[in-house]
Protein backbone atom coordinates (compact mmCIF):
# COMPACT_ATOMS: atom_id res chain seq x y z
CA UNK A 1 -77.23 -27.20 76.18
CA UNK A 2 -75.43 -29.68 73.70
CA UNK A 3 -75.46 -27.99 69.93
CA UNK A 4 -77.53 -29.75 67.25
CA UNK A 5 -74.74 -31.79 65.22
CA UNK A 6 -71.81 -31.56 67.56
CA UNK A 7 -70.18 -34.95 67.10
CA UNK A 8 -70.11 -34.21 63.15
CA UNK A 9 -66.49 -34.08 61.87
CA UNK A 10 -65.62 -31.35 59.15
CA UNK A 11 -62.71 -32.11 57.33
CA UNK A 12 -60.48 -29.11 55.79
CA UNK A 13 -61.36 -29.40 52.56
CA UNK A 14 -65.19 -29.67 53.77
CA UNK A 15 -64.32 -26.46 55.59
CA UNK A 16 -62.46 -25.07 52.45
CA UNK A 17 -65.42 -25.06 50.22
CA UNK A 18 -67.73 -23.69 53.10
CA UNK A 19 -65.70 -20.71 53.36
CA UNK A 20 -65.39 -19.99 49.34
CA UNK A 21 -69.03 -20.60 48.84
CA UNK A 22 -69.56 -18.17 51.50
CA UNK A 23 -67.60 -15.77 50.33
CA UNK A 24 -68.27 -15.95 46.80
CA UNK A 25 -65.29 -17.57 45.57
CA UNK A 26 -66.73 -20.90 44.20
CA UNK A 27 -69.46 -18.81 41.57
CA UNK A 28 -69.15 -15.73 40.88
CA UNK A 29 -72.01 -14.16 42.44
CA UNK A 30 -75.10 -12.20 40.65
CA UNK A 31 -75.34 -9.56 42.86
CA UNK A 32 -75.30 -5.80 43.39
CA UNK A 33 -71.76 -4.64 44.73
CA UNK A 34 -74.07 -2.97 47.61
CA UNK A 35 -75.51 -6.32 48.37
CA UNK A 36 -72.05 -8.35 48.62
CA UNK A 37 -70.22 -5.95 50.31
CA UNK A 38 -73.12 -6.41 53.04
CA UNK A 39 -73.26 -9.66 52.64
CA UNK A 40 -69.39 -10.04 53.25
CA UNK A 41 -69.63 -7.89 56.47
CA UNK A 42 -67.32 -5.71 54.66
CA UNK A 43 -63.89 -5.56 52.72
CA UNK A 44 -60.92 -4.49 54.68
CA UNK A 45 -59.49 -1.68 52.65
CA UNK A 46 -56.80 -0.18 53.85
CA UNK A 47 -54.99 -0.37 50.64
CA UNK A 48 -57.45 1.60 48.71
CA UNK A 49 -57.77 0.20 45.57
CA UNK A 50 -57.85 -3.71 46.53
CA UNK A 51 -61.77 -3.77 47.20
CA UNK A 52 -62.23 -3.53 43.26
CA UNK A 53 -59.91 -6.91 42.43
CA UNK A 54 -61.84 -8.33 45.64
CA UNK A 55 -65.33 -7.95 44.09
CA UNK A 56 -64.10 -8.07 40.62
CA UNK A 57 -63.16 -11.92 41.95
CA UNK A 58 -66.72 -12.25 43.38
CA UNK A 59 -69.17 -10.82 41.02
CA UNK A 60 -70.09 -11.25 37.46
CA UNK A 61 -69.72 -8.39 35.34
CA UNK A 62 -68.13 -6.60 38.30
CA UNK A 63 -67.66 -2.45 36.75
CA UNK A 64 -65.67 0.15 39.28
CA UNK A 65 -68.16 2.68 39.04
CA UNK A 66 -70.48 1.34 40.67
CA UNK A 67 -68.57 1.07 43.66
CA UNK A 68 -67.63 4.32 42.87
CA UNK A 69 -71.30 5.86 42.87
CA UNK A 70 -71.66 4.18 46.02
CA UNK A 71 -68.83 5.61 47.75
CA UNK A 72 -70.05 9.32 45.85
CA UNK A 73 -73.59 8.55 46.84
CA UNK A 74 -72.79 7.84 50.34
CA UNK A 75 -73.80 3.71 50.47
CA UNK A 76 -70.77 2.35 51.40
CA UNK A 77 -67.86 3.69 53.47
CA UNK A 78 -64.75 3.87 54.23
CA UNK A 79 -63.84 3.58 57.85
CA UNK A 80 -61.76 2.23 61.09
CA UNK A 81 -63.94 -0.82 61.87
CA UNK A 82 -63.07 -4.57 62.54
CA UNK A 83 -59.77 -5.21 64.73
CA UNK A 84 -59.05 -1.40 63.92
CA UNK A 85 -58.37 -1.70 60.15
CA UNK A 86 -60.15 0.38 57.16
CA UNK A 87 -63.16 -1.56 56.29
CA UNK A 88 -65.31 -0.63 53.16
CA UNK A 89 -68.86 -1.10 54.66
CA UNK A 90 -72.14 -0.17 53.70
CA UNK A 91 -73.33 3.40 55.47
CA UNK A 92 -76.50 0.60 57.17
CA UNK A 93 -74.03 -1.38 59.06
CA UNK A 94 -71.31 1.26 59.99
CA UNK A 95 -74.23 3.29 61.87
CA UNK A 96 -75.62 0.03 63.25
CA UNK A 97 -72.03 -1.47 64.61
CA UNK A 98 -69.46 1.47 65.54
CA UNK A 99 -71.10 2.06 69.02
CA UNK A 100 -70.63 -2.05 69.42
CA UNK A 101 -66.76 -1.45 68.65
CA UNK A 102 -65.67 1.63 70.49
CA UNK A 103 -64.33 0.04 73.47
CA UNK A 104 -62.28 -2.46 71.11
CA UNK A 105 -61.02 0.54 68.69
CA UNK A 106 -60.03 2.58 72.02
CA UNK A 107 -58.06 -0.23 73.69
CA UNK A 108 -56.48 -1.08 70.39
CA UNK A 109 -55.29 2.44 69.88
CA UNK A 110 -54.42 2.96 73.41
CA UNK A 111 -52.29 -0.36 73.58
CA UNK A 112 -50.03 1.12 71.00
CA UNK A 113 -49.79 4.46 72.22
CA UNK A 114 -50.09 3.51 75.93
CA UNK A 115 -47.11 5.92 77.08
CA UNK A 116 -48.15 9.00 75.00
CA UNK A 117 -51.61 8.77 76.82
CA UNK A 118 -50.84 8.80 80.40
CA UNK A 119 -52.11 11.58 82.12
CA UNK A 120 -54.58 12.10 79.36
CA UNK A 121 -58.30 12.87 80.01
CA UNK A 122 -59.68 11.06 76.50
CA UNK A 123 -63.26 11.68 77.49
CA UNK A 124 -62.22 15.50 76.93
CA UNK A 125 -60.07 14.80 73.99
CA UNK A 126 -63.15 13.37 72.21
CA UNK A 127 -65.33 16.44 72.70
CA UNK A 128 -62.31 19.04 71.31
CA UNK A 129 -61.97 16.43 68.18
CA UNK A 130 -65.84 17.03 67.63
CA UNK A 131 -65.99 20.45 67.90
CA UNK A 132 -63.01 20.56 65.60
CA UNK A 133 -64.79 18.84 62.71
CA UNK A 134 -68.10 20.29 63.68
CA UNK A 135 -68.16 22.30 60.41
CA UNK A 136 -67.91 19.30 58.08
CA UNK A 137 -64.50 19.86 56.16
CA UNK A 138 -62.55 16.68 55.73
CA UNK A 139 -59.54 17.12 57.30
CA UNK A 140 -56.08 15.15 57.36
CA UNK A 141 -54.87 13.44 60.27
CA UNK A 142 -51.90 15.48 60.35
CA UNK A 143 -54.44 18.98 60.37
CA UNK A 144 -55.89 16.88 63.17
CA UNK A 145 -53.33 16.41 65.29
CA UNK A 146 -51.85 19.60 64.71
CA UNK A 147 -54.74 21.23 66.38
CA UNK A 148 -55.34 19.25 69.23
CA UNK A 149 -51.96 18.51 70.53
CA UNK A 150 -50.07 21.27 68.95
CA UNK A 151 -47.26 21.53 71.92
CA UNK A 152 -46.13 17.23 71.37
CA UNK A 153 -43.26 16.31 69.33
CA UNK A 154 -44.86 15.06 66.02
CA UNK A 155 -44.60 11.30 66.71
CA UNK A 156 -46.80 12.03 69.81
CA UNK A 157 -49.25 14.40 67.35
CA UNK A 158 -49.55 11.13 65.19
CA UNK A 159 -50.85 9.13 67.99
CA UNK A 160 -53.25 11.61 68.85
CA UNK A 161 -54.95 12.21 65.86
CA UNK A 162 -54.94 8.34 65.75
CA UNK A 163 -56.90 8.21 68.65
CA UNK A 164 -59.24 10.25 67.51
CA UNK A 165 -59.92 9.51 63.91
CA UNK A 166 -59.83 5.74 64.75
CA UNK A 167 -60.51 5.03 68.68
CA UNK A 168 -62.73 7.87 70.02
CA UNK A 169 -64.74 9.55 67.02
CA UNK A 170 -66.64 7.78 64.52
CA UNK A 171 -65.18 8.59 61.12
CA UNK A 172 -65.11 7.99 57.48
CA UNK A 173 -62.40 8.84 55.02
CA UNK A 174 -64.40 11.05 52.20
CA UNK A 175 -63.62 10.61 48.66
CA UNK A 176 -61.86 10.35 46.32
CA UNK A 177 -60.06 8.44 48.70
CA UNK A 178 -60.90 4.90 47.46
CA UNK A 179 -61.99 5.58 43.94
CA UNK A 180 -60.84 3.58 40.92
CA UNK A 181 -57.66 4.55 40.02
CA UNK A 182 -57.74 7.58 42.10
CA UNK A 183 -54.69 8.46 44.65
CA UNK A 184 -55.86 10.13 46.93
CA UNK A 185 -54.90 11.26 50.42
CA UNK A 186 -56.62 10.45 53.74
CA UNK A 187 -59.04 13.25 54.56
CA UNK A 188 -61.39 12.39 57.12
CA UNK A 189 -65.07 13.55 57.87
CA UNK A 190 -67.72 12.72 60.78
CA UNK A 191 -69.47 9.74 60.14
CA UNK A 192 -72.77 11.57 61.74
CA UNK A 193 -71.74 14.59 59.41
CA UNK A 194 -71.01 12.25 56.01
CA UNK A 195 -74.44 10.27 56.91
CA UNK A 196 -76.59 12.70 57.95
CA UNK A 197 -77.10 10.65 61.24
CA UNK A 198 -75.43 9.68 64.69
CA UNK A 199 -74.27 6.10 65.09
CA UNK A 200 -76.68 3.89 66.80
CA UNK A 201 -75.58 3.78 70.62
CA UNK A 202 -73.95 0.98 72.40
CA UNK A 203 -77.06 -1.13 73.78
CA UNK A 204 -78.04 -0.62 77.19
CA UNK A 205 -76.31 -3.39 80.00
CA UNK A 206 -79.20 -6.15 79.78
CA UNK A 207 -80.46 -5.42 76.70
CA UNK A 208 -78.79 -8.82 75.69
CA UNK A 209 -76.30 -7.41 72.84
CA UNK A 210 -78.71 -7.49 70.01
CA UNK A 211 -75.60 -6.03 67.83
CA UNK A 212 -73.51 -8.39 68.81
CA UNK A 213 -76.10 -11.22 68.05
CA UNK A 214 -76.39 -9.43 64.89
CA UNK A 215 -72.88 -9.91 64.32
CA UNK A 216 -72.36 -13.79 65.23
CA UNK A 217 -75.37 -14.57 62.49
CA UNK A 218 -73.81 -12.20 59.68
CA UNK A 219 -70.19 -13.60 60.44
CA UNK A 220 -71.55 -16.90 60.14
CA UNK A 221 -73.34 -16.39 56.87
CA UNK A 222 -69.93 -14.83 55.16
CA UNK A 223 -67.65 -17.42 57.44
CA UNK A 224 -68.50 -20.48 58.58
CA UNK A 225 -69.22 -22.86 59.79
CA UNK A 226 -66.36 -21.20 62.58
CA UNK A 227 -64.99 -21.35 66.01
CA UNK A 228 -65.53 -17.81 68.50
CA UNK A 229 -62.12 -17.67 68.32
CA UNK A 230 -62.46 -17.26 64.51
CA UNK A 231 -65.00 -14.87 64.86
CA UNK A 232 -62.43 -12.94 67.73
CA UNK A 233 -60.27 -12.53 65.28
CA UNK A 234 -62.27 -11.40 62.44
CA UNK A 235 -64.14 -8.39 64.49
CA UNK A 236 -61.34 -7.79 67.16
CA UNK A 237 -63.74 -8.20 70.20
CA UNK A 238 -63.99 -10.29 72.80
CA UNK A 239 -65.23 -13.39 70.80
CA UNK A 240 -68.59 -11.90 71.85
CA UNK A 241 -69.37 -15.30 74.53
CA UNK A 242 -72.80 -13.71 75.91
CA UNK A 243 -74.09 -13.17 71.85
CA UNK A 244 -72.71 -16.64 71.38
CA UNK A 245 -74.78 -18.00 73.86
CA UNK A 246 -77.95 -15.83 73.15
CA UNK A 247 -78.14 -17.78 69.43
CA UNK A 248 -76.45 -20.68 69.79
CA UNK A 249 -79.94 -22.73 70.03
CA UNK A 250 -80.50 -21.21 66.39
CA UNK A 251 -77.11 -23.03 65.45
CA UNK A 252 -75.56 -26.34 64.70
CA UNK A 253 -72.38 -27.27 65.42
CA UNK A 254 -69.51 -29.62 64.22
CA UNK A 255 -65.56 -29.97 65.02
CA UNK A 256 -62.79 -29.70 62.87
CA UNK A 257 -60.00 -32.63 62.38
CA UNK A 258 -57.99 -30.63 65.61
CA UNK A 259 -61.27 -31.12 67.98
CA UNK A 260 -62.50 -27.34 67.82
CA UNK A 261 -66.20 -26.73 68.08
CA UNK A 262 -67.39 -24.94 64.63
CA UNK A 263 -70.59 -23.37 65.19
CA UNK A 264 -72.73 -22.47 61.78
CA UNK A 265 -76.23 -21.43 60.49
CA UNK A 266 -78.25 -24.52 59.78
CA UNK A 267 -79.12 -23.39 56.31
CA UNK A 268 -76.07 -21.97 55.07
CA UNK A 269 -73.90 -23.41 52.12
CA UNK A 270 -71.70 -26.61 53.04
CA UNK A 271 -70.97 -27.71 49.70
CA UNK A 272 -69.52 -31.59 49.38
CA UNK A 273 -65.28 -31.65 49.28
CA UNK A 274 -65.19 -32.78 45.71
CA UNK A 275 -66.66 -29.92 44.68
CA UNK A 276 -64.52 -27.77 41.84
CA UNK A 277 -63.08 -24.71 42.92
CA UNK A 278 -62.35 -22.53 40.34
CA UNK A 279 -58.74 -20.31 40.28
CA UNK A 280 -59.48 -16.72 42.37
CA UNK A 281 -57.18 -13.78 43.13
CA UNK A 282 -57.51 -12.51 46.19
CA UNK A 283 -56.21 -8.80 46.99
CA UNK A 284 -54.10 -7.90 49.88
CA UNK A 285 -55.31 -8.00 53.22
CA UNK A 286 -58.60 -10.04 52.08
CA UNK A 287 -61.00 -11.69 54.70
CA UNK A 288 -61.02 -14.50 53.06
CA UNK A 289 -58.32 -15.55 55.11
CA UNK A 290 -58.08 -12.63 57.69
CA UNK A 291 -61.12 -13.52 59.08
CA UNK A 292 -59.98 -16.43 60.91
CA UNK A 293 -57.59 -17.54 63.66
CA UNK A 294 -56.98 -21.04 62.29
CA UNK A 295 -56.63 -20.07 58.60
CA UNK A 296 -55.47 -23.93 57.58
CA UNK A 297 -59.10 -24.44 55.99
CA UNK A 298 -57.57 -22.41 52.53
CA UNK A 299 -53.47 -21.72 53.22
CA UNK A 300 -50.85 -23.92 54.64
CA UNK A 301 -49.38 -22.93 57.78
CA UNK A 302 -45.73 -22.84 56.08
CA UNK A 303 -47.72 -19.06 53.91
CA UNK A 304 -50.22 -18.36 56.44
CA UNK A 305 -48.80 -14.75 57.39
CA UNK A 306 -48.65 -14.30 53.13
CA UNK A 307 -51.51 -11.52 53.40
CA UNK A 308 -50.74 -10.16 56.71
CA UNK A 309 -47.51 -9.13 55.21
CA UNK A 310 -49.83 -7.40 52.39
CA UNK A 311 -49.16 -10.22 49.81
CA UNK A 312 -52.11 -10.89 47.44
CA UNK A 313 -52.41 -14.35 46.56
CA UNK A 314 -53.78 -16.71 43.94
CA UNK A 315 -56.11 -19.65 45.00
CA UNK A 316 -55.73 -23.05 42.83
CA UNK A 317 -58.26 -25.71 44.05
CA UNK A 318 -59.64 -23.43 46.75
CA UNK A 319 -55.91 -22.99 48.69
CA UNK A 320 -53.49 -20.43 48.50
CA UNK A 321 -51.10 -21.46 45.98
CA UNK A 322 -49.40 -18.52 44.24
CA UNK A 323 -48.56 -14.76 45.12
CA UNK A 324 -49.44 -12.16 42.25
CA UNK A 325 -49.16 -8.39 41.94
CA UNK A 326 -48.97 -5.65 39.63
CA UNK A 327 -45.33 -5.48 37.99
CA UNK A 328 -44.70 -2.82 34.94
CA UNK A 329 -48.22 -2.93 33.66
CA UNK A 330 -48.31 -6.71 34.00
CA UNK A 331 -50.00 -9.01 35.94
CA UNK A 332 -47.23 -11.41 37.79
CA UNK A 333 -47.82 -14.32 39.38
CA UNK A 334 -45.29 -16.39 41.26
CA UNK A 335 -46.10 -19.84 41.83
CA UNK A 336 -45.65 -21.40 45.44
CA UNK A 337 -45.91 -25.07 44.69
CA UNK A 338 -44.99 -26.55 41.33
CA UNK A 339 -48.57 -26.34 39.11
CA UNK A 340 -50.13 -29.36 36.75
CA UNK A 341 -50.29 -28.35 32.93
CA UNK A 342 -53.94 -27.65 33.41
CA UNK A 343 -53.43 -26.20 36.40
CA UNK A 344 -51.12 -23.42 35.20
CA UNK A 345 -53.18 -22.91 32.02
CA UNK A 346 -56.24 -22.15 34.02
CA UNK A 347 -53.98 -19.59 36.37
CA UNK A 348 -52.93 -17.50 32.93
CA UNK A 349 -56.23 -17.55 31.85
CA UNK A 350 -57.72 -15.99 35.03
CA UNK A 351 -54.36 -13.99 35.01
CA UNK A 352 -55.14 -12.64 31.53
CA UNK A 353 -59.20 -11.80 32.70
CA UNK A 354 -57.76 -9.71 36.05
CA UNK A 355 -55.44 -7.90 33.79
CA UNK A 356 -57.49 -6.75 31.20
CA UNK A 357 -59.77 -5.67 34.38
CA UNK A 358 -57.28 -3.79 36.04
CA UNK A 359 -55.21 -2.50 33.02
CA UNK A 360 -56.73 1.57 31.65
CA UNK A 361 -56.62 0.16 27.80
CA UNK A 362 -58.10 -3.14 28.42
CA UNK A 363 -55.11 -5.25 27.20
CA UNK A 364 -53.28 -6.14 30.27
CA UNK A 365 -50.39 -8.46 30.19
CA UNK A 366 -49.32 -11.64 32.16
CA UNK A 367 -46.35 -12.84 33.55
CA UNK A 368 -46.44 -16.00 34.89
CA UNK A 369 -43.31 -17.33 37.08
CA UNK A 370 -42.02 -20.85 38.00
CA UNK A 371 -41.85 -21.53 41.29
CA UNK A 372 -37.71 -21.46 40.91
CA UNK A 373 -37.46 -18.14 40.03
């Protein structure tokens, strides 16, 4: 069945401020921290502290401790979740989604460790790494290991307690890990045991994937309008085809300027092109452009890997157009194209708001770059 809207051409920019109204980089949104990081699907969070510059960039008035009381309090978590990276979710949608994304988190691990594996019975493995943690003391992945495969060479002991803290065992990483300013080590808990609750369980075969359904409308309200090959590579599964199909008469659909189908909520945010997009700095590893295979909607393809490679980056008219980090207590920011005079003015003064955010005293300092040096 042809898609309402199908022959409708979005143009980049179209698509550009889509994807920052979505994601709540065109207005700073008034919102709980509880509700946005639902609403995004999550923050990939690996590196621990870059979920506070990510809201901080979202929300108005954005403080750290409140993401910190809902780490404490047990609302949001920290834990191995879209294409097997650390995703700061809310404790609803990591119970309602892990069982949809064991098989993926298995494979993934498994495809890396392939050769320490064979011969190994991981349907056992899983049941010794539960018993294990059966007592509820966070434990590091090297304590893990250590007891389960205490005979391998360490490399091999990494890869196990890999596989079970991210492919076989639903887990979170307990705090302080991921508290503002806090440095913390990985120690790692049950999910069940942190939550008080079992994951939900895969749905039955013919149940018609109402997780994955679930999925394809949330990814669309936080990404599109988007292609299933956008929304592959945000979750890391199979582009979900039969939860595709099961909604797609509750969608509309368009192409992009290189012919792909985009498929979208009807109601969701398309703002016009000429719409201003303020200057936003993104953290390292941030969905914002993560979340998609074909990431030319908000950075050129000549800086596209930029925040695979960890980079955080500065967006100046809704595109990536600067790199920044933390140098010496100041906030430095290196240009990638050459800026306007109001154009660079408006980077310091965002510059100078992120500092004072992140510095302890409140008086943070800028340094901002030409693109020449």
């Amino acid at each position: 069945m042809r898609t309402k809207g199908a022959g409708v051409v979005l143009e980049d920019r179209a698509l550009n401020r889509a994807t920052l109204a979505r994601q709540l980089l065109l207005d700073r949104a008034a919102m709980p921290a509880l509700e946005a990081v639902a609403h995004l699907g999550g923050l990939q969070a690996q590196e621990p502290q870059e979920p506070f510059a990510g809201l901080w960039s979202r929300l108005r008035a954005f403080d750290p401790a409140e993401l910190d009381g809902l780490l404490t309090g047990r609302r949001v978590v920290r834990t191995h979740l879209m294409r097997r990276t650390v995703h700061l979710v809310t404790a609803e949608d990591a119970l309602a989604w892990r069982g949809r994304f064991d098989g993926m988190l298995r494979q993934r691990v498994l495809g890396t460790y392939r050769e320490v594996f064979r011969g190994v019975d991981l349907d056992e493995l899983a049941p010794a790494g539960r018993a294990l943690m059966a007592d509820g003391r966070a434990r590091t992945m090297a304590e893990l290991a250590g007891a389960l495969a205490p005979e391998r060479p360490a490399a091999e002991r990494r890869a196990f307690g890999e596989m079970l803290i991210a492919g076989l065992v639903p887990m979170v990483q307990a705090p302080p890990r991921g508290l503002w300013r806090e440095r913390a080590g990985v120690r790692n808990v049950l999910l069940a045991s942190w939550l008080g609750r079992e994951p939900d369980p895969p749905a039955p075969d013919g149940d018609g994937d109402p997780v994955g359904r679930a999925l394809v409308r949330r990814y669309l309200a936080a990404y599109g309008p988007a292609a299933t090959a956008d929304l592959r590579a945000w979750s890391g599964l199979a582009g979900l085809p039969g939860a595709v199909a099961a909604v797609r008469e509750e969608l509309v659909a368009f192409r992009d300027a290189r012919g792909r189908e985009l498929l979208d909520l009807p109601d969701a945010p398309r703002p016009g092109p000429d719409t201003p997009a303020p200057v936003r700095f993104l953290p390292a590893f941030d969905n914002a452009l993560l979340g998609y295979q074909d990431r030319t909607r908000i950075v050129d393809d000549a800086h596209r890997l930029l925040s695979v490679a960890g980079e955080r980056v500065v967006l100046v008219d809704g595109r990536v157009a600067a790199t920044w980090n933390v140098r010496e207590g100041a906030v430095a920011v290196r240009p990638l194209r050459d800026f306007s005079k109001a154009e660079r003015a408006a980077v310091g003064v965002e510059a100078e708001a992120l500092a004072a955010f992140l510095a302890e005293d409140g008086r943070g300092r800028v340094v901002l770059a030409r693109p020449a040096e």
